[in-house]
N, C-alpha and C. Protein backbone atom coordinates (compact mmCIF):
# COMPACT_ATOMS: atom_id res chain seq x y z
N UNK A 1 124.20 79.70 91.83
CA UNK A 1 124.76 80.53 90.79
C UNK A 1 124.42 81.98 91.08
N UNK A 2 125.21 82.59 91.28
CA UNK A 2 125.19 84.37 91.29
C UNK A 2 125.57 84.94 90.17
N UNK A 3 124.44 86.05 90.18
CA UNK A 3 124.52 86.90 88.38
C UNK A 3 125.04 88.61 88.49
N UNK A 4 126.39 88.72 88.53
CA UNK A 4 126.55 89.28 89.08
C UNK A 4 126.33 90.66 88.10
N UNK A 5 126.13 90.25 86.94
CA UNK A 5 126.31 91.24 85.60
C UNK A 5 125.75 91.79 85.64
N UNK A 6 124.35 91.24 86.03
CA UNK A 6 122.97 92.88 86.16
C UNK A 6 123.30 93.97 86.54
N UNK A 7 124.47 94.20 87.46
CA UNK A 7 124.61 95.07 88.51
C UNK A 7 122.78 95.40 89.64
N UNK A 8 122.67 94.90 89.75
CA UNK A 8 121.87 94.27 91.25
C UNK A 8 121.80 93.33 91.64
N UNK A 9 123.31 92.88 91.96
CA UNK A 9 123.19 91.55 92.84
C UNK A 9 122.24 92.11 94.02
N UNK A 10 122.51 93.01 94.73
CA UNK A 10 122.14 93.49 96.17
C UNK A 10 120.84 93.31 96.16
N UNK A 11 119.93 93.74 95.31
CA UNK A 11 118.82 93.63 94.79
C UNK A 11 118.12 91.80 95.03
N UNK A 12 118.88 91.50 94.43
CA UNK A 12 118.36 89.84 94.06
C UNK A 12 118.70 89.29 94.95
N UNK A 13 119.64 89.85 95.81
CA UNK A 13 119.70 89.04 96.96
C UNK A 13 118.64 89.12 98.16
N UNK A 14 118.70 90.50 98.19
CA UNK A 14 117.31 90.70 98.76
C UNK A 14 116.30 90.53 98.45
N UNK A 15 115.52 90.25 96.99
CA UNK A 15 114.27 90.12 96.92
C UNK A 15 114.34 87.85 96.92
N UNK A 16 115.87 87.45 96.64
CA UNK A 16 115.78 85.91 96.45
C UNK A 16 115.15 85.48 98.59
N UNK A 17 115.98 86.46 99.32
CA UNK A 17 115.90 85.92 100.90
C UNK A 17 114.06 85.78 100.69
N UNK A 18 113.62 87.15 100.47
CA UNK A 18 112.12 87.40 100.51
C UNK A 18 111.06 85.93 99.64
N UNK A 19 111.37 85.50 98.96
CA UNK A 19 111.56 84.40 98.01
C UNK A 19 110.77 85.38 96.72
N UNK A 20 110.84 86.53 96.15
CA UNK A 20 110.51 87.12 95.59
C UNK A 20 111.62 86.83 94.42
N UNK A 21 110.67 86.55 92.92
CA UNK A 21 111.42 86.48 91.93
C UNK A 21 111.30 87.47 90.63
N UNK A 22 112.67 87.17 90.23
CA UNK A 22 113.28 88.21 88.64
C UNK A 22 112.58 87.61 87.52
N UNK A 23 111.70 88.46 87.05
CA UNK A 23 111.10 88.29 85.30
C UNK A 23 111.66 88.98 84.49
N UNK A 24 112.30 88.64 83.35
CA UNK A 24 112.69 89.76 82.26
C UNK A 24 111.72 89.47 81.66
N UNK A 25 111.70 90.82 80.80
CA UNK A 25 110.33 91.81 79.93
C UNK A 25 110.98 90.95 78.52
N UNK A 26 109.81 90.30 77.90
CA UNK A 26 110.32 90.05 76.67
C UNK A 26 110.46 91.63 75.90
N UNK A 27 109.23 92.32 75.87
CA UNK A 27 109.45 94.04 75.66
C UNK A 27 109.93 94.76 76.48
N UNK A 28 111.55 95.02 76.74
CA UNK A 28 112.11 96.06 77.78
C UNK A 28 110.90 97.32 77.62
N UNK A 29 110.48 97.64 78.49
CA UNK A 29 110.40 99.45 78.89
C UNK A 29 110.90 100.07 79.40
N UNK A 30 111.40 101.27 78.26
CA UNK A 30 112.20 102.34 78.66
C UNK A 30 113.50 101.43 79.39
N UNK A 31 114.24 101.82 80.09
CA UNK A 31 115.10 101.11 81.02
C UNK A 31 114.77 100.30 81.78
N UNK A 32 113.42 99.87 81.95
CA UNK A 32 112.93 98.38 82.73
C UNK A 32 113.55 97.12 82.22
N UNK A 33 114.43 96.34 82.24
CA UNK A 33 114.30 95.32 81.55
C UNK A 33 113.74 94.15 82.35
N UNK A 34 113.93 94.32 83.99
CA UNK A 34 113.41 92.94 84.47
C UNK A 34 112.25 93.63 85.76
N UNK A 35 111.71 93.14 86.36
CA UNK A 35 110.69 93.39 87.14
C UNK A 35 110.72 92.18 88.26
N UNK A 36 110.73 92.58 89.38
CA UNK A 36 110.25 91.51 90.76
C UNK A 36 108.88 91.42 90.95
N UNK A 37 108.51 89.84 91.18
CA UNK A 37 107.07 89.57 91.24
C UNK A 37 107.10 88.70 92.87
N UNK A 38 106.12 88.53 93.83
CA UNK A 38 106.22 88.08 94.42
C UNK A 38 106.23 86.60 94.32
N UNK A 39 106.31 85.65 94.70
CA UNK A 39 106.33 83.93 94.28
C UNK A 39 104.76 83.95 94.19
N UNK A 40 103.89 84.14 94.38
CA UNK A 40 102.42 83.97 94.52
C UNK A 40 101.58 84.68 92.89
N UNK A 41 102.78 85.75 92.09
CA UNK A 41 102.47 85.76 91.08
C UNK A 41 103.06 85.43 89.79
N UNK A 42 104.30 84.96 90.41
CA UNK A 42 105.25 84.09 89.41
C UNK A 42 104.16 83.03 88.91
N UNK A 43 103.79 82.03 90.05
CA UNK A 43 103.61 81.03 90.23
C UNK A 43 102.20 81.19 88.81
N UNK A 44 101.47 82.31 88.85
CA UNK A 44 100.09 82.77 88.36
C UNK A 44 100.73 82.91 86.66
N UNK A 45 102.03 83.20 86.42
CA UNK A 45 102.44 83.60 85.13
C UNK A 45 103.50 82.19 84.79
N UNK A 46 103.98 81.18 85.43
CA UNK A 46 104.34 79.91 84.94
C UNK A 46 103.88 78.86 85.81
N UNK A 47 102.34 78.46 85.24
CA UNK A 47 101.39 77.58 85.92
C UNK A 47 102.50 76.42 85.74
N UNK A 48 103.18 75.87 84.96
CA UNK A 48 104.54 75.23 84.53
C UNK A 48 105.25 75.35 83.61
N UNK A 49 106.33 74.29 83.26
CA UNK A 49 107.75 74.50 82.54
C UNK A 49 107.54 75.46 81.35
N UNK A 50 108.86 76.02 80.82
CA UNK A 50 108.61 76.96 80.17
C UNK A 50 108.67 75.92 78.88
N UNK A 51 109.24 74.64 79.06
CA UNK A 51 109.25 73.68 77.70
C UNK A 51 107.87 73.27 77.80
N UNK A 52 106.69 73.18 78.77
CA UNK A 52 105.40 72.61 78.34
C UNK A 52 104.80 73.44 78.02
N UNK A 53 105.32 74.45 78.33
CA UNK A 53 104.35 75.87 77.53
C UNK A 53 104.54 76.10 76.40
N UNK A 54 105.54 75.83 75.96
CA UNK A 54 106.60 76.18 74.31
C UNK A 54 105.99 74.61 73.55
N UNK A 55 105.02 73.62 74.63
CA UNK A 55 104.70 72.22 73.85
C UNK A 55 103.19 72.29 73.58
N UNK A 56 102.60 73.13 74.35
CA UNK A 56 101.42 73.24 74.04
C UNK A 56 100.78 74.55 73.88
N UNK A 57 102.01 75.46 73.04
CA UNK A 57 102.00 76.44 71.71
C UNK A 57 101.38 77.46 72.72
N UNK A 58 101.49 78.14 73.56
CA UNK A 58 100.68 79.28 74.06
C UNK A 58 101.77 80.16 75.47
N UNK A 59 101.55 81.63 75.45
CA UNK A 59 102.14 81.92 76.01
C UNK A 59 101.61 82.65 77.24
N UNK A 60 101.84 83.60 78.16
CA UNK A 60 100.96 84.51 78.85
C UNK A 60 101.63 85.85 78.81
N UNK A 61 100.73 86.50 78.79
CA UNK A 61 100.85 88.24 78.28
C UNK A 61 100.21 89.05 79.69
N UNK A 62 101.10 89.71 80.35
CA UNK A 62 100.79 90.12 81.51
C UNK A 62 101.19 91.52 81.64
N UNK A 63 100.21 92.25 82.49
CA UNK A 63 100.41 93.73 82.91
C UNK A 63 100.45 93.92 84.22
N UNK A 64 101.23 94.82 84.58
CA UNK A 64 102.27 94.93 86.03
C UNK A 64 102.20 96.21 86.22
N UNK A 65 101.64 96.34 87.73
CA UNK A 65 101.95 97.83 88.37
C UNK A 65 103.19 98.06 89.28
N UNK A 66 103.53 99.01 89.01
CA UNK A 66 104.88 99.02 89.90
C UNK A 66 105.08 100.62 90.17
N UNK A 67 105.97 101.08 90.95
CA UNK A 67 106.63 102.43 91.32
C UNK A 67 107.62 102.79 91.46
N UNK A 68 108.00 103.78 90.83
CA UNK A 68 109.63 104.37 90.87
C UNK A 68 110.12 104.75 92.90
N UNK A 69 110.94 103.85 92.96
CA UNK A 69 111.48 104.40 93.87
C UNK A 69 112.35 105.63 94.18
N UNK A 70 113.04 105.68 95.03
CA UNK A 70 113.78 107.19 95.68
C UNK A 70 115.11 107.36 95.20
N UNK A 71 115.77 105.99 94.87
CA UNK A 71 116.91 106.02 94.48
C UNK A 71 117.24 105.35 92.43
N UNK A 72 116.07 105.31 92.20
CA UNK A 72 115.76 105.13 90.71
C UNK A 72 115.37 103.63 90.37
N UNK A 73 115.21 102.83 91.15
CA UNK A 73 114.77 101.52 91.06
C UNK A 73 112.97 101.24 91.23
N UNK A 74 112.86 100.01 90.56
CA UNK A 74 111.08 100.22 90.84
C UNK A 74 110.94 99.07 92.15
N UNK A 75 109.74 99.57 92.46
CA UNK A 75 108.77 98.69 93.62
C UNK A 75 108.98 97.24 93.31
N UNK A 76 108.15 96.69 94.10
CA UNK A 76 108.10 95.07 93.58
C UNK A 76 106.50 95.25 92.88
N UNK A 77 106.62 94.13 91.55
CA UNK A 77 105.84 94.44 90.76
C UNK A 77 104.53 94.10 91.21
N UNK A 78 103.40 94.46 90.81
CA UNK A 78 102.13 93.71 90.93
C UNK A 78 101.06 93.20 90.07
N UNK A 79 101.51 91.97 89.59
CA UNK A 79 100.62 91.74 87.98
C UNK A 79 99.00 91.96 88.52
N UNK A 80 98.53 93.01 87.57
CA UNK A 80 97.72 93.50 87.40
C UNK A 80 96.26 92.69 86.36
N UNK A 81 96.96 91.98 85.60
CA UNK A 81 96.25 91.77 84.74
C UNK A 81 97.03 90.28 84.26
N UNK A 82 96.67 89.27 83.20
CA UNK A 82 97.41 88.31 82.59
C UNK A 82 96.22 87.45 81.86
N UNK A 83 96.75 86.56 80.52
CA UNK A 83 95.97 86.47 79.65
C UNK A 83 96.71 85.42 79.16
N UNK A 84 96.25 83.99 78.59
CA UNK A 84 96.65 82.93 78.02
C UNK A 84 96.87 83.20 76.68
N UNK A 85 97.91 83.40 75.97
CA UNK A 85 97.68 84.13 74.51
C UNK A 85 97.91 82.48 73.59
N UNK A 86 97.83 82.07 72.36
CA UNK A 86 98.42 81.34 71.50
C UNK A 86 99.24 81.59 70.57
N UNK A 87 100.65 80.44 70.93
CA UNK A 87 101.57 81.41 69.43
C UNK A 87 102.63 80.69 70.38
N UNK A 88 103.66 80.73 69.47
CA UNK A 88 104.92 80.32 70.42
C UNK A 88 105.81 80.96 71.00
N UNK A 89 105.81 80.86 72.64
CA UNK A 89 106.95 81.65 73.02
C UNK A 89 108.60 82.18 73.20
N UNK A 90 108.66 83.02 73.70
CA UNK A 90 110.33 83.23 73.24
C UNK A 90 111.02 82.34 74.53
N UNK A 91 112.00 81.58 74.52
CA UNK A 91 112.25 80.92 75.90
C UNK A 91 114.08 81.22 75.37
N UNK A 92 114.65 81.81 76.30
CA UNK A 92 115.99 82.41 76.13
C UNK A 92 116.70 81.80 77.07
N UNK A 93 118.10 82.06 77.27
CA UNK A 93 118.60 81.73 78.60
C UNK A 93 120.16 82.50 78.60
């Protein structure tokens, strides 16, 4: 399935080859709405399913460094920080 609506396919295609994946911000910033994480910190922010997380009531709350690039796009992200919170999460699609 290709998404082409974001307007960065080019983007996702390149960071999907890299196996680097798309997080959307439950809180957009500013014009951030989604952020690239490498698979090694995806993996750190959905230990699993987003339905066993939504089953055993808790979410994760994470902080990400990143950099404005040259042509107005950011870096690939680098979670900085992350935290097991309790409460139920938002799971969209």
């Amino acid at each position: 399935m290709i998404d082409i609506e974001q307007k960065d396919y080019l983007r996702y295609s390149f960071e999907s080859i890299n196996r680097n994946k798309r997080i959307w911000l439950a809180e957009p910033y500013d014009t951030i709405k989604w952020v690239y994480v490498s698979k090694v910190d995806f993996d750190k922010l959905w230990p699993e399913s987003p339905f066993e997380i939504s089953d055993k009531n808790y979410y994760i709350k994470a902080k990400f460094e990143l950099k404005k690039m040259l042509f107005g796009d950011y870096s690939l992200a680098k979670v900085i920080a992350f935290e097991k919170v309790t409460g139920k999460p938002c799971i969209e699609k």
